[in-house]
C-alpha atoms as a PDB file:
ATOM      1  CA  UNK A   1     -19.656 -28.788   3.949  1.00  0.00           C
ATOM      2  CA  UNK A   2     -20.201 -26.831   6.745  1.00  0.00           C
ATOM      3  CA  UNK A   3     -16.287 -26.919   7.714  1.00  0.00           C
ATOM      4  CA  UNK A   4     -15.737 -25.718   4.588  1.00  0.00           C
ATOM      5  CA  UNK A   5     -17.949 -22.925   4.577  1.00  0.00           C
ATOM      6  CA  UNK A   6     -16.163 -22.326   8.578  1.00  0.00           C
ATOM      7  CA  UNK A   7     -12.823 -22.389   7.003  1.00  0.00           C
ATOM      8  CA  UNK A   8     -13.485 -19.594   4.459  1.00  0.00           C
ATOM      9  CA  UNK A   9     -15.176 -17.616   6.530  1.00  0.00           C
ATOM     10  CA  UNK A  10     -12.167 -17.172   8.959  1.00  0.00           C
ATOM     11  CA  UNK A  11      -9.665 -16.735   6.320  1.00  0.00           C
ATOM     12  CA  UNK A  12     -11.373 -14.374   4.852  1.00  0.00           C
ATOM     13  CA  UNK A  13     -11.965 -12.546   8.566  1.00  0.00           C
ATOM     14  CA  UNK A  14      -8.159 -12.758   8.762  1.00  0.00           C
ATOM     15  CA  UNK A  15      -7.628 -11.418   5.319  1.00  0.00           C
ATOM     16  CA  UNK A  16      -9.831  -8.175   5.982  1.00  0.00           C
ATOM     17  CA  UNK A  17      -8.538  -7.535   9.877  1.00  0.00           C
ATOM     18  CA  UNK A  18      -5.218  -6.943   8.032  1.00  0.00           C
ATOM     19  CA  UNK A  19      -6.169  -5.153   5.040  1.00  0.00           C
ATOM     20  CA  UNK A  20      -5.579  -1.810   6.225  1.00  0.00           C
ATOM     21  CA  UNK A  21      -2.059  -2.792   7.311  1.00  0.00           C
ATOM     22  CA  UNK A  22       1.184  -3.586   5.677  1.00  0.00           C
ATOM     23  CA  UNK A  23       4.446  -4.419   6.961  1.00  0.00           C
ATOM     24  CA  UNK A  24       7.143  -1.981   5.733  1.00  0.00           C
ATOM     25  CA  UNK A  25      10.789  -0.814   6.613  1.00  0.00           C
ATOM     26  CA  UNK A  26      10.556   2.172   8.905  1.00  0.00           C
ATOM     27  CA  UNK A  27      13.629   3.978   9.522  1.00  0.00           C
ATOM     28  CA  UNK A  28      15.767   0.664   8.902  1.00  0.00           C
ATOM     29  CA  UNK A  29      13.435  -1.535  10.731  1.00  0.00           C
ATOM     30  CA  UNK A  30      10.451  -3.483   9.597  1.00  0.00           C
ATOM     31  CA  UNK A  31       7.177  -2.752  11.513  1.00  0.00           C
ATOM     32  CA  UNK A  32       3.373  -2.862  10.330  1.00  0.00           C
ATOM     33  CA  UNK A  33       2.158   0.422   9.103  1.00  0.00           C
ATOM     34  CA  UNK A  34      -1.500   0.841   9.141  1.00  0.00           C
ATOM     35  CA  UNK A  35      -3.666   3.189   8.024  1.00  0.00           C
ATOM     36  CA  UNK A  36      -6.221   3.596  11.221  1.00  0.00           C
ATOM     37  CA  UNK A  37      -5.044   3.174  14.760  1.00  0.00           C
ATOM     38  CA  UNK A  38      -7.954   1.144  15.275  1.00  0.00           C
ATOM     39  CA  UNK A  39      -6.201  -1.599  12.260  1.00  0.00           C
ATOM     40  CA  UNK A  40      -5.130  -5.182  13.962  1.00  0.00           C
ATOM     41  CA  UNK A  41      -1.512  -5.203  13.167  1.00  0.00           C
ATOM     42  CA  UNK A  42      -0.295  -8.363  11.737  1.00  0.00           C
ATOM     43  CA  UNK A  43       2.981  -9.935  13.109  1.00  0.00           C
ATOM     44  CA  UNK A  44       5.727  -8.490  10.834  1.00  0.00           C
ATOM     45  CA  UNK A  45       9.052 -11.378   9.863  1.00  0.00           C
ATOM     46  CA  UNK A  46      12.072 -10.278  10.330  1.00  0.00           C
ATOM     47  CA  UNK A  47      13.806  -8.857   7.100  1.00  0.00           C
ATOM     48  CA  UNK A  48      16.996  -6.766   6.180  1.00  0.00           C
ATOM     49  CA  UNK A  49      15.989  -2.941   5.901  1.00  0.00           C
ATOM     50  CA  UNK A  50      18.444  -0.740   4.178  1.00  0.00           C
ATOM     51  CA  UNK A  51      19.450   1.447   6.775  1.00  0.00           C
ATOM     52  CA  UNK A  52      17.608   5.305   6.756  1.00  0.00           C
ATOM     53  CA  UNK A  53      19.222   8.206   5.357  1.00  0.00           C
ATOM     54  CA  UNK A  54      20.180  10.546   7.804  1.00  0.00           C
ATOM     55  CA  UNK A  55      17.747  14.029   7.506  1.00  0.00           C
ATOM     56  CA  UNK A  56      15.544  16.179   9.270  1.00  0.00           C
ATOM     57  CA  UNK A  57      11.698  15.140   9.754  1.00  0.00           C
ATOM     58  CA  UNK A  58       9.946  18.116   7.764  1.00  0.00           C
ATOM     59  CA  UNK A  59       7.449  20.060   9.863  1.00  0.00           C
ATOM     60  CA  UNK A  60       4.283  18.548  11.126  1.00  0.00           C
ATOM     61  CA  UNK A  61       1.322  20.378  10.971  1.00  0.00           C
ATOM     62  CA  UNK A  62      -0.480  21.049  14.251  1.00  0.00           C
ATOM     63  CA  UNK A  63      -3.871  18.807  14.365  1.00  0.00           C
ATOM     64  CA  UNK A  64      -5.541  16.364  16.824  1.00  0.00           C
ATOM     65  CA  UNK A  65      -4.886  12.632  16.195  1.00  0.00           C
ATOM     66  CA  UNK A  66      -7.418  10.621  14.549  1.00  0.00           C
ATOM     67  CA  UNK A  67      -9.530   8.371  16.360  1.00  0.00           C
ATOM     68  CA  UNK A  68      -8.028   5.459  18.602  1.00  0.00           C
ATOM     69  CA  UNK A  69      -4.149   7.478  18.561  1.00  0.00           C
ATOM     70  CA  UNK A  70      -2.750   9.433  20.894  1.00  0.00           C
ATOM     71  CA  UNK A  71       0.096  11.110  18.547  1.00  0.00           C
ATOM     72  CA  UNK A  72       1.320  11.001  15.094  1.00  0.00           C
ATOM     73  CA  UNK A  73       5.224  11.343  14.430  1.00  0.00           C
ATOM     74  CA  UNK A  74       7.034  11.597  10.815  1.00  0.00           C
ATOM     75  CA  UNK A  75       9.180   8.688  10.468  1.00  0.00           C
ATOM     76  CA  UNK A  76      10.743   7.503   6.930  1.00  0.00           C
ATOM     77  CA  UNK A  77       8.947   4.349   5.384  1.00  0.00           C
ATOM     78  CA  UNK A  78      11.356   2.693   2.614  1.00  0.00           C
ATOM     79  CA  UNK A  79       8.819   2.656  -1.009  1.00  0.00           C
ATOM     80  CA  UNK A  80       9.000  -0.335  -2.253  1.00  0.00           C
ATOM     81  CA  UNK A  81       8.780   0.416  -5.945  1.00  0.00           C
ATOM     82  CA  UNK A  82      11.125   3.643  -5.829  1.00  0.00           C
ATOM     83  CA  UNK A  83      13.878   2.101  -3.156  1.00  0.00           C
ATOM     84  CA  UNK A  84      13.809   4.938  -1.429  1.00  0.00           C
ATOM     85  CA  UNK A  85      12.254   6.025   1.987  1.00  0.00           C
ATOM     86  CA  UNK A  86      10.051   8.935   1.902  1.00  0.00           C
ATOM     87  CA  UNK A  87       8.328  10.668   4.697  1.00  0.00           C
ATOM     88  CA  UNK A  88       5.125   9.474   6.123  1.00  0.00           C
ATOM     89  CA  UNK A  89       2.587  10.231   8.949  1.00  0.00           C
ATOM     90  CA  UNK A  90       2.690   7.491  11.650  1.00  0.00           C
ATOM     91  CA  UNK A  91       0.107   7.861  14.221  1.00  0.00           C
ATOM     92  CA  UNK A  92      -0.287   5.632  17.280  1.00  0.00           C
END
């Protein structure tokens, strides 16, 4: 019983340390995208990407990085229910 109990415990653990993280295609390349710096990143498996459309990054508007990053770039993230990247805030 008390295995059991052990066993949930950690899979839940490892279910929440990843919850604020997904892995996505950014700009033809699949990488974890997480929504705080301070997010474990889970290990992403290699898949095909479509490659990114060729454009200009719009402008970024001048503000400190949140906690635990040291800068935040715009990169294109592919949407997986549209097909089509957009452009997102990725801060590291």
């Amino acid at each position: 019983m008390h295995r059991l109990f052990a066993s949930a415990v950690l899979m839940i653990a490892s279910v929440a340390a990843h919850a604020g993280c997904q892995c996505a295609c950014v700009g033809g390349i699949a990488q974890a995208v997480c929504s705080s710096p301070l997010d474990v990143k889970p290990i992403c498996a290699n898949r095909a990407c479509p490659p990114a459309p060729p454009s200009l990054a719009p402008p970024l508007d001048p503000r400190v990085p949140p906690v635990g990053a040291s800068k935040c770039v715009q990169k294109q993230v592919l949407n997986e229910k549209t097909g089509r990247y957009e452009w997102k805030e990725i801060c590291s």
